[in-house]
C-alpha atoms as a PDB file:
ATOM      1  CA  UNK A   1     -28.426  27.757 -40.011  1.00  0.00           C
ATOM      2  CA  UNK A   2     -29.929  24.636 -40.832  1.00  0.00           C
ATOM      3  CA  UNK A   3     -29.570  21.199 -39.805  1.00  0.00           C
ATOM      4  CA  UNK A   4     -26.958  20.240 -42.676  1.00  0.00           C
ATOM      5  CA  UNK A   5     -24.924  23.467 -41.798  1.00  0.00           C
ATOM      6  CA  UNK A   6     -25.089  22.555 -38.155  1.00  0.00           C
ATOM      7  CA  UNK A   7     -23.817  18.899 -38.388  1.00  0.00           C
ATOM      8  CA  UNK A   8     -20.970  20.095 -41.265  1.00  0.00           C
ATOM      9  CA  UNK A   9     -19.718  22.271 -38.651  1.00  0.00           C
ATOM     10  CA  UNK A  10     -19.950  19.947 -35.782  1.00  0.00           C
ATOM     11  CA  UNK A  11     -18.005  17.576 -38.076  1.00  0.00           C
ATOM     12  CA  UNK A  12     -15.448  20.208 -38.767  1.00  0.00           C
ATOM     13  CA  UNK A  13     -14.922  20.942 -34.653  1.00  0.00           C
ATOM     14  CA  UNK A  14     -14.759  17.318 -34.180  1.00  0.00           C
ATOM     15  CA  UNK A  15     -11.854  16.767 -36.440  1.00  0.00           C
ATOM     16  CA  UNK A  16      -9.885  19.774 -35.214  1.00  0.00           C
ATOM     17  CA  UNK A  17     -10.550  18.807 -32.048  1.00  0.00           C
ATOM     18  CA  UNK A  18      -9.159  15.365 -33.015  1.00  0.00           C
ATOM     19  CA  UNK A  19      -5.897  16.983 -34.918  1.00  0.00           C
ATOM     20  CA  UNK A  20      -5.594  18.954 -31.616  1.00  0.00           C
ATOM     21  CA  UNK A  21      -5.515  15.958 -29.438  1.00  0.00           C
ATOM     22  CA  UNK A  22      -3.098  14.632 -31.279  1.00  0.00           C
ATOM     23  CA  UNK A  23      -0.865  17.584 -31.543  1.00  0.00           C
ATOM     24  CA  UNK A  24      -1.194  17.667 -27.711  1.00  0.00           C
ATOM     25  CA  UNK A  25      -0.028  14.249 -27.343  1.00  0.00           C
ATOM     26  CA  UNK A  26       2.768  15.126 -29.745  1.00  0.00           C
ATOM     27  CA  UNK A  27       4.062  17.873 -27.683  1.00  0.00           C
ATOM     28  CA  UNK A  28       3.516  15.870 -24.310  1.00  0.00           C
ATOM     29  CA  UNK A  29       5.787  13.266 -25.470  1.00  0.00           C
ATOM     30  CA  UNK A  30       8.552  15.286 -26.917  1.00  0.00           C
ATOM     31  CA  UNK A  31       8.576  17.503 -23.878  1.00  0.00           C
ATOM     32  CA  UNK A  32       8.936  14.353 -21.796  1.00  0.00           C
ATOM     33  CA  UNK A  33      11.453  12.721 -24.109  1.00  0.00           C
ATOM     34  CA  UNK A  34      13.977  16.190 -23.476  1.00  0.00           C
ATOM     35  CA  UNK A  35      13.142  15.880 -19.662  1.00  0.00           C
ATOM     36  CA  UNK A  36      14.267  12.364 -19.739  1.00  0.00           C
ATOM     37  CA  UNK A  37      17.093  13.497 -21.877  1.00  0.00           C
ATOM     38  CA  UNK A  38      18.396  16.532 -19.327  1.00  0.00           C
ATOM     39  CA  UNK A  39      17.774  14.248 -16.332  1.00  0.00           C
ATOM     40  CA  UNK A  40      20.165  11.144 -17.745  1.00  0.00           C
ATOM     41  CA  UNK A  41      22.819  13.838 -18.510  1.00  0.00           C
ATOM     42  CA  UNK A  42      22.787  15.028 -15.350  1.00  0.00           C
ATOM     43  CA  UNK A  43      22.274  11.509 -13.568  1.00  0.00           C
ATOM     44  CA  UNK A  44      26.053  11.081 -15.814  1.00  0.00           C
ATOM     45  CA  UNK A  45      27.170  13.978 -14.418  1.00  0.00           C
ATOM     46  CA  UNK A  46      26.803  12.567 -10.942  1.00  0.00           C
ATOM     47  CA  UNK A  47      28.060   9.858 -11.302  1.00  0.00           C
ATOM     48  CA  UNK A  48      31.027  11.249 -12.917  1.00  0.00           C
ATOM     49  CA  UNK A  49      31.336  13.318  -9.981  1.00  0.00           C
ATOM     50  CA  UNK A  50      31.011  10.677  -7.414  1.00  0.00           C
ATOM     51  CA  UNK A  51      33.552   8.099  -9.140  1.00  0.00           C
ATOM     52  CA  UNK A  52      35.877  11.050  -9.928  1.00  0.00           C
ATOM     53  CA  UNK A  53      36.250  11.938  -5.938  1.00  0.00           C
ATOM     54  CA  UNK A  54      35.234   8.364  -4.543  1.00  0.00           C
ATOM     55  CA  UNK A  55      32.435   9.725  -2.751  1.00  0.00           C
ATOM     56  CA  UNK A  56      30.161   7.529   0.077  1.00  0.00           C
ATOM     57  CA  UNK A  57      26.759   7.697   0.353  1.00  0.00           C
ATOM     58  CA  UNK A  58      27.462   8.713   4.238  1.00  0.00           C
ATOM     59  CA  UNK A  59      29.706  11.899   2.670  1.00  0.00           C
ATOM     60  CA  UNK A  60      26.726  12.973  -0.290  1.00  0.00           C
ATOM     61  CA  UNK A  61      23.616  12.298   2.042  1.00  0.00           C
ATOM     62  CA  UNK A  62      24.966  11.946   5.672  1.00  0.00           C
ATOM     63  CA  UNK A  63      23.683   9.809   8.219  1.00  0.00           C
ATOM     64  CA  UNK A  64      20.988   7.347   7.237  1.00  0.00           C
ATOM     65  CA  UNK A  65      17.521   9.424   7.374  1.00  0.00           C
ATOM     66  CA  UNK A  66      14.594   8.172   9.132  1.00  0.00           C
ATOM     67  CA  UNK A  67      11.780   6.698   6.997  1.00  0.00           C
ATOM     68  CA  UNK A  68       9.687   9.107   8.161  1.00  0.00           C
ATOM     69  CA  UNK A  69      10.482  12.953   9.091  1.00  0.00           C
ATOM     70  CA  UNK A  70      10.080  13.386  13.142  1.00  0.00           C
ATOM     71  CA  UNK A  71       7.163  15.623  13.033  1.00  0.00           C
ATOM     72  CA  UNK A  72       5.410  13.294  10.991  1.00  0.00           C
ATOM     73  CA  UNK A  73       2.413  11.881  12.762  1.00  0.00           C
ATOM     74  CA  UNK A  74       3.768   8.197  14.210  1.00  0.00           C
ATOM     75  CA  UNK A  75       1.513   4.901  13.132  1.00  0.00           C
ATOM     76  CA  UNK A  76      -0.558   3.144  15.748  1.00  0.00           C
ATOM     77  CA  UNK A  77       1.559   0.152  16.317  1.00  0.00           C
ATOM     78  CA  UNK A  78      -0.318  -3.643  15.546  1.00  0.00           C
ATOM     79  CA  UNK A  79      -1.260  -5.851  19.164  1.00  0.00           C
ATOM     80  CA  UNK A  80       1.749  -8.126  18.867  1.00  0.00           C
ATOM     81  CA  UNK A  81      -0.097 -10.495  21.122  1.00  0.00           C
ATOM     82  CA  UNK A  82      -3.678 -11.556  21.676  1.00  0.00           C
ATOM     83  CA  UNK A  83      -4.980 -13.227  24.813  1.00  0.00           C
ATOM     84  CA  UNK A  84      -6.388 -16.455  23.061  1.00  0.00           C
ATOM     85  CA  UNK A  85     -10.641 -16.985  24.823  1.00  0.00           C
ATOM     86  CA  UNK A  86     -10.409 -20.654  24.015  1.00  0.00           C
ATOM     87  CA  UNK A  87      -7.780 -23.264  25.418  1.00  0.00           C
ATOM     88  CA  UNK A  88      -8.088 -27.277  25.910  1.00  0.00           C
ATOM     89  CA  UNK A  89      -6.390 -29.622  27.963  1.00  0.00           C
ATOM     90  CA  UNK A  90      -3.191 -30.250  25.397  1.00  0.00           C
ATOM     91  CA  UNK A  91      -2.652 -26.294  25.196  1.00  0.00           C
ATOM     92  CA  UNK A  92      -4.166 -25.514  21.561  1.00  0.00           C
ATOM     93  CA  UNK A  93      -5.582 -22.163  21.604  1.00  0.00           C
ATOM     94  CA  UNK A  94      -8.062 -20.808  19.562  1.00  0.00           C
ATOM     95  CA  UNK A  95      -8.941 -16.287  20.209  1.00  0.00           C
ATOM     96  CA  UNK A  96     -12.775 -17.400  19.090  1.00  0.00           C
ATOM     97  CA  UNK A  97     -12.731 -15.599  15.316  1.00  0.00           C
ATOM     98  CA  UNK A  98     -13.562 -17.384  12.140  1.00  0.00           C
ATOM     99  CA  UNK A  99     -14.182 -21.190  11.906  1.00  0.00           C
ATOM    100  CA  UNK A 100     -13.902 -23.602  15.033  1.00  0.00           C
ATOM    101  CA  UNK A 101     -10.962 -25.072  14.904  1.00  0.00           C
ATOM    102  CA  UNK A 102     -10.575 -29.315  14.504  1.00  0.00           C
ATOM    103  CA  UNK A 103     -10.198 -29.673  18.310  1.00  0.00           C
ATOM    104  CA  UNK A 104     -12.904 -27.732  19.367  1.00  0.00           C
ATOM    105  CA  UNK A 105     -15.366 -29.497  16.704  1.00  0.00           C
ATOM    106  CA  UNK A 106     -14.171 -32.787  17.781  1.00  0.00           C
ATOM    107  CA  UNK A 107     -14.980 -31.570  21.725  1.00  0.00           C
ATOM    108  CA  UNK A 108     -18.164 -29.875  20.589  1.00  0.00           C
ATOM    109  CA  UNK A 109     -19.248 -33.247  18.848  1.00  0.00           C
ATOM    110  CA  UNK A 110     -18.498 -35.585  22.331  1.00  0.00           C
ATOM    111  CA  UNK A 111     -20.932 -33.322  24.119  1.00  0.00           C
ATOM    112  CA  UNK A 112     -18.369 -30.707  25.683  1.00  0.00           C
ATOM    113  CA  UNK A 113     -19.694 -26.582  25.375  1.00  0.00           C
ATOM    114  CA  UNK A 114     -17.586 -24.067  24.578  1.00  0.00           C
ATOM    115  CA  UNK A 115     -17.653 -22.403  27.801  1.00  0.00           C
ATOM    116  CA  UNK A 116     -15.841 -25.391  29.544  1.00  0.00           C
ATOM    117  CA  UNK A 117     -12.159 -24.344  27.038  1.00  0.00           C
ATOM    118  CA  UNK A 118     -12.696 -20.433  28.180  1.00  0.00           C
ATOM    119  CA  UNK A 119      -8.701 -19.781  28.928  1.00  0.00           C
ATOM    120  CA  UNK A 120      -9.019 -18.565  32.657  1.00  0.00           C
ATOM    121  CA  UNK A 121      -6.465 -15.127  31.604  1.00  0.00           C
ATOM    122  CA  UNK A 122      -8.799 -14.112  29.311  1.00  0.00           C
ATOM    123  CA  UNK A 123     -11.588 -14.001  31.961  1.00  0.00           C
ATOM    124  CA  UNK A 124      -9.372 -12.263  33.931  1.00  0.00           C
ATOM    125  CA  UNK A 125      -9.113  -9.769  31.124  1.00  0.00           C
ATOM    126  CA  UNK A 126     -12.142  -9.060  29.628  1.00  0.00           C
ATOM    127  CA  UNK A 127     -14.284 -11.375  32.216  1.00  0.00           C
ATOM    128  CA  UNK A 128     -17.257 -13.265  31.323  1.00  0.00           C
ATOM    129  CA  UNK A 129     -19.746 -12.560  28.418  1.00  0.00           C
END
């Protein structure tokens, strides 16, 4: 085979492989199309049904189901709560994470430290460090 043979048949298995494709895509959609079809008929049906014998969700599903099946592995639940580290006179709070906040700039500025606004239950906690 030479070259010109070689790239007329590559050209020829490119364009079947393009016809294919788009036969493929043909079929995908139709077959989805009659899905769609069968499940709105019988999404009718059902409702046909329900309004036909006034029918509750309680009576078609029972009781309401848990979000999650019981042997399903339960989540870690989030700390509701955390101790703040900092605390001034006034009561604002700050748990020492991310920027300082206005009062403690302001105290920082007039010569204060940051150890002098440690919150005395979070030493108690997680004592000094």
């Amino acid at each position: 085979m030479t070259a010109t043979d070689i790239t007329i048949r590559l050209e020829k298995l490119e364009e079947d492989r393009r016809r294919l494709v788009a036969e493929l895509k043909a079929v995908d959609e139709e077959i989805n199309q009659v899905i769609q079809e069968q499940k709105d008929r019988r999404i009718q049906a059902a409702k046909a049904m329900i309004e036909e014998f006034n029918l509750t969700p309680t009576e078609l599903f029972g009781q309401a189901m848990p979000l999650a099946p019981p042997d399903a592995p339960q989540r870690k639940q989030r700390v509701k709560y955390v101790v703040p580290r900092y605390i001034n006179a006034s009561g604002d709070t700050w748990i020492g994470l991310g920027t300082n906040p206005k009062w403690m700039i302001a105290a920082l500025e007039a010569g204060r430290k940051k150890e002098e606004f440690l919150n005395p239950k979070w030493l108690e906690l997680y004592g000094p460090k």
